[in-house]
Protein backbone atom coordinates (compact mmCIF):
# COMPACT_ATOMS: atom_id res chain seq x y z
CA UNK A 1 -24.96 -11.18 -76.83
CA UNK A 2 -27.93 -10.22 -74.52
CA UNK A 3 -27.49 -11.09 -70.97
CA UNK A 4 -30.26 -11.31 -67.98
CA UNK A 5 -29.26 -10.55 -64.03
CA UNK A 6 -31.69 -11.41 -61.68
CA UNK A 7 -31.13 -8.85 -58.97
CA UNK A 8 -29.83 -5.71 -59.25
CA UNK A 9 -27.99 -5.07 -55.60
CA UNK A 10 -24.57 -4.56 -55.34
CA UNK A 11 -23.43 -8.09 -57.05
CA UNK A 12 -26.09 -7.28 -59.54
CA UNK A 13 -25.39 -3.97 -60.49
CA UNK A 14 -21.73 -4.71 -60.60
CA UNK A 15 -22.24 -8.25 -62.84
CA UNK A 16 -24.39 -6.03 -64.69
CA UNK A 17 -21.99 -2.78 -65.44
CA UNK A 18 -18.58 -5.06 -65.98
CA UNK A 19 -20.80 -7.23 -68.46
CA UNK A 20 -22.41 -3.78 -70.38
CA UNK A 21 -18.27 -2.10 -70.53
CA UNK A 22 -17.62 -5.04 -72.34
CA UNK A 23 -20.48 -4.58 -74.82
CA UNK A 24 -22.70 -7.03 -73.61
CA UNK A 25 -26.38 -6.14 -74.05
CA UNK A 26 -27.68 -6.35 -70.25
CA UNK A 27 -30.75 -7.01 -68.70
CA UNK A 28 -31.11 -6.19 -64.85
CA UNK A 29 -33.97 -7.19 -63.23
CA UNK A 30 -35.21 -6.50 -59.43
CA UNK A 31 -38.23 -6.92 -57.52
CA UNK A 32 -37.54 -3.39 -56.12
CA UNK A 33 -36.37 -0.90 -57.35
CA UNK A 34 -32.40 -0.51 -56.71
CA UNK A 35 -31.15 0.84 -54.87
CA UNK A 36 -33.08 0.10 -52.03
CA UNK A 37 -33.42 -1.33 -48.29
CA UNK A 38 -34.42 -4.56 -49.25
CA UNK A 39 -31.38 -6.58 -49.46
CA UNK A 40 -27.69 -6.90 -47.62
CA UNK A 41 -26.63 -3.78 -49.85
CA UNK A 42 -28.59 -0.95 -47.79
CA UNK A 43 -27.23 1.31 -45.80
CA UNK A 44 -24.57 4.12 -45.41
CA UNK A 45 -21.49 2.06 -45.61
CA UNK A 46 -19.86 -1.46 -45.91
CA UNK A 47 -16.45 -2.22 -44.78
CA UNK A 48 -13.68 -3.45 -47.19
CA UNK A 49 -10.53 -4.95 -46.54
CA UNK A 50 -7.52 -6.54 -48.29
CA UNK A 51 -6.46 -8.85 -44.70
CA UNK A 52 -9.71 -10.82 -45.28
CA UNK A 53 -9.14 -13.10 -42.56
CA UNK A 54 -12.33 -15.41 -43.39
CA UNK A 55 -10.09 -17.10 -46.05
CA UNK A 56 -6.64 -15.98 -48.37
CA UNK A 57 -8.07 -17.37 -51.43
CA UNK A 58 -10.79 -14.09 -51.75
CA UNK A 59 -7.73 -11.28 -51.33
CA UNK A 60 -7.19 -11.72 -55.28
CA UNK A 61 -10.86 -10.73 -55.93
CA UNK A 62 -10.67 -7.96 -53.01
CA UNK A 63 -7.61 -5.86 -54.68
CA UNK A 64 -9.24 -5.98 -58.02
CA UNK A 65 -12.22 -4.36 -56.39
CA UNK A 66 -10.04 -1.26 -55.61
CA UNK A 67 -9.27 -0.30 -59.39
CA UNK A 68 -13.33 -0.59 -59.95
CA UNK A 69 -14.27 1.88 -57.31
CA UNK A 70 -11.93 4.50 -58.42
CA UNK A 71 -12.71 4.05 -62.23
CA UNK A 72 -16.41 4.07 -61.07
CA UNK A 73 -16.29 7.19 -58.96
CA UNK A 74 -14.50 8.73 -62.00
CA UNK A 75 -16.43 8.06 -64.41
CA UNK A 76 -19.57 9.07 -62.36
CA UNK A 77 -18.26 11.90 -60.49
CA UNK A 78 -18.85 10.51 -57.03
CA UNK A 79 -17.21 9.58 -53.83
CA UNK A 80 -17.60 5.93 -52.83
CA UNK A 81 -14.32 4.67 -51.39
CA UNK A 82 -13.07 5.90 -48.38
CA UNK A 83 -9.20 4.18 -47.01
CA UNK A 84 -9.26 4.41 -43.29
CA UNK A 85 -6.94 1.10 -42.80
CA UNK A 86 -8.90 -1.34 -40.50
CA UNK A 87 -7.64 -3.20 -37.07
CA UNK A 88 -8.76 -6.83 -36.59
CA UNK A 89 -8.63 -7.25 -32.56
CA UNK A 90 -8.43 -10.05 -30.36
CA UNK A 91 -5.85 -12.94 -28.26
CA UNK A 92 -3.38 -13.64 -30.68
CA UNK A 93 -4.95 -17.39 -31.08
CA UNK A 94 -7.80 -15.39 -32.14
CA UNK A 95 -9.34 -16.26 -35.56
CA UNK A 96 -9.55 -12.48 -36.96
CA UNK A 97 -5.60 -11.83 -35.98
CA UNK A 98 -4.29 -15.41 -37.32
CA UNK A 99 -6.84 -15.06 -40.64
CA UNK A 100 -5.34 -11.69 -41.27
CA UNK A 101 -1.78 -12.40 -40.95
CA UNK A 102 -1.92 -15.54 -43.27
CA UNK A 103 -3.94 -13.30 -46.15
CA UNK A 104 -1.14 -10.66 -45.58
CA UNK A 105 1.60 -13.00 -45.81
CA UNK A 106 0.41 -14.96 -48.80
CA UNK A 107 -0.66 -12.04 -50.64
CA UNK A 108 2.32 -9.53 -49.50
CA UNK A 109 -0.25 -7.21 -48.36
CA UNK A 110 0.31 -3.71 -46.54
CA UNK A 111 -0.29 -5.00 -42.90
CA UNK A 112 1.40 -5.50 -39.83
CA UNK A 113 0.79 -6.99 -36.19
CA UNK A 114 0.77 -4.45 -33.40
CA UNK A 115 1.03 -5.36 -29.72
CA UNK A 116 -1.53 -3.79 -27.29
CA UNK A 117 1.58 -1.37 -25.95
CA UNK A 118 1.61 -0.38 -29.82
CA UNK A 119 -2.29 -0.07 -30.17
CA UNK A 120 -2.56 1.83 -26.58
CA UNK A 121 0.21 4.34 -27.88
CA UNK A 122 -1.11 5.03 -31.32
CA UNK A 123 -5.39 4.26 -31.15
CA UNK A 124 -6.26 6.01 -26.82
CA UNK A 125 -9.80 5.83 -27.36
CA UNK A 126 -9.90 2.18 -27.77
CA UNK A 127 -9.58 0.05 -24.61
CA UNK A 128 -7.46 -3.33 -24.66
CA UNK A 129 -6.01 -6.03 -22.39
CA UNK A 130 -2.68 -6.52 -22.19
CA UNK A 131 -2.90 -9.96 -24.22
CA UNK A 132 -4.32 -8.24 -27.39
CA UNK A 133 -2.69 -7.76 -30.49
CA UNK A 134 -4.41 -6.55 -33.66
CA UNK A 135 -3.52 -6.55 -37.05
CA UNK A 136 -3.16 -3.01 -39.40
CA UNK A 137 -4.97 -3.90 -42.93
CA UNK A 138 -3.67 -0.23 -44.39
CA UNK A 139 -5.76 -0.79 -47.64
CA UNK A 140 -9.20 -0.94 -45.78
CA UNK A 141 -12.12 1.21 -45.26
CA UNK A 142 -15.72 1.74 -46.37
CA UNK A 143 -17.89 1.66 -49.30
CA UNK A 144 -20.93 3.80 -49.66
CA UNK A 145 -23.23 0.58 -51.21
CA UNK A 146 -26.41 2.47 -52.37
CA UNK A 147 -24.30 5.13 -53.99
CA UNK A 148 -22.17 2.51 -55.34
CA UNK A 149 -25.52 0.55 -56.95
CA UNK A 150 -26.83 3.96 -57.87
CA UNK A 151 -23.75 4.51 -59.98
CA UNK A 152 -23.18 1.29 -61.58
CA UNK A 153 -26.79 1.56 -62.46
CA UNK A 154 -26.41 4.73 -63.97
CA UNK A 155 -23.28 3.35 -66.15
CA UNK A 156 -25.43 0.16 -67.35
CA UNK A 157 -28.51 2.49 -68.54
CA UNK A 158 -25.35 4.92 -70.06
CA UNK A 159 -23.86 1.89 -72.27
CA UNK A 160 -27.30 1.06 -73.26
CA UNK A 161 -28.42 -1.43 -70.67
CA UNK A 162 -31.71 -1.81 -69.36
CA UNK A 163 -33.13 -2.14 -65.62
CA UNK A 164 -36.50 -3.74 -65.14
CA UNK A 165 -37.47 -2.57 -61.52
CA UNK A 166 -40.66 -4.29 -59.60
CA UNK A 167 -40.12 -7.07 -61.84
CA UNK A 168 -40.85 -10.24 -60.19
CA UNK A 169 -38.20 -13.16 -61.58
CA UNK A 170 -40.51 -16.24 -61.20
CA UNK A 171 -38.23 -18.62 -63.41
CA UNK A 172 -35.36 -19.26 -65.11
CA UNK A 173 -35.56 -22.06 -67.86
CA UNK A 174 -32.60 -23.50 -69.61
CA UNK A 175 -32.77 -23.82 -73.14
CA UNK A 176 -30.34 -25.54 -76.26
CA UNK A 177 -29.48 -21.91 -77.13
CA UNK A 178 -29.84 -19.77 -73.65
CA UNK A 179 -32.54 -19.16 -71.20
CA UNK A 180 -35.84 -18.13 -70.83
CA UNK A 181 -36.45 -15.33 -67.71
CA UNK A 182 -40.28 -15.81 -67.01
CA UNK A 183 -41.61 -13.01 -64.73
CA UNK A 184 -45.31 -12.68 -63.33
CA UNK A 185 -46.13 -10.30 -67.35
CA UNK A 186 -43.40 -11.70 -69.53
CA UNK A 187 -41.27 -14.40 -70.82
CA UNK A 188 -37.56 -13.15 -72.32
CA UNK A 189 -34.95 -15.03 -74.04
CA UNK A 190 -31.35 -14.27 -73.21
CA UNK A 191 -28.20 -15.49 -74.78
C-alpha cells in the first residue's frame, strides 16, 4: 500500500511514521521543508497534558501519546518529553479547573484539586487570591516539536519512506482505486 500526507508538521510526520512502522509505503509532502517555522509546530516546546480540560473525550488519544514519545526518543536517541506536572488556575467556576477535574475523574487520571493555602505552601513564586484553586495534572509537561518532527522524519526515511520538501500540494483527486496528489511538477497515484 503506498500512502500520500500532505504536510509534514507534527500531525504529518507522526501520520506519516505510525503509517511507515506498520509497513505502509509513505509519501510526505511539505511546502517547506520540515521541520520548520512555518506552521503551529515551531518552536522550543509545546505543552502536554493528560487533564485536558477543553473536552474528556481527547484524554484517550493524549495517554497513548506518552508510549510514542518514549519509543520515539528510544529509538532515535533523543530527549523530547519532559514530565513537569502542570497547574490549571483560576475561581473554582472557572472553565480550566471544572474541565480538568471532569477529564480526571472520567479517565482516573493522576490529578488532584489544591486550594490556594495548598498552592501558596507548595508553588511561593506564584501569586494567588484567596478564591483560587488549581488543579495538579502530574502526567504533564513539554514536548520539544521540531525535534520531535525531526525524529519522526528521520524514522519514516529509516523504514523506507520518502519526504518531498518544497513540494507544493495543489490537488487531491479522488479516484475508483485511490487518489491522485497533483503538485505544481507532478501528478502521483496513491493507494
Amino acid at each position: 500500500m503506498k500512502v500520500a500526507v500532505v504536510g509534514c508538521g507534527a500531525m504529518g510526520a507522526a501520520t506519516g511514521w505510525r503509517l511507515a512502522a506498520r509497513g505502509v509505503q509513505v509519501v510526505c509532502f511539505d511546502r517547506h521543508s520540515p521541520p520548520h517555522s512555518f506552521g503551529s509546530s515551531h518552536g522550543e516546546s509545546r505543552i502536554t497534558r493528560t487533564a485536558y480540560f477543553e473536552g474528556p473525550w481527547y484524554v484517550p488519544l493524549l495517554q497513548e501519546t506518552f508510549p510514542l514519545w518514549r519509543e520515539l526518543e528510544q529509538t532515535c536517541g533523543v530527549h523530547l518529553l519532559t514530565l513537569t506536572g502542570a497547574l490549571m488556575i483560576g475561581s473554582p467556576t472557572a472553565e480550566a479547573v471544572t474541565g480538568a477535574l471532569a477529564a480526571a475523574e472520567r479517565h482516573g487520571l493522576d490529578a488532584r484539586k489544591l486550594n490556594a493555602d495548598e498552592l501558596r505552601r507548595r508553588y511561593p513564586g506564584h501569586v494567588f487570591s484567596d478564591g483560587d484553586v488549581a488543579v495538579l495534572d502530574e502526567q504533564a509537561g513539554f514536548v520539544r516539536p521540531e525535534a520531535a518532527i525531526a525524529a519522526m522524519i528521520d524514522r519514516i526515511v529509516a523504514l523506507g519512506g520518502e519526504i518531498k520538501r518544497e513540494i507544493v500540494v495543489t490537488a487531491v483527486n479522488s479516484l475508483p482505486d485511490g487518489v491522485e496528489v497533483i503538485t505544481s511538477g507532478a501528478r502521483e497515484r496513491f493507494d
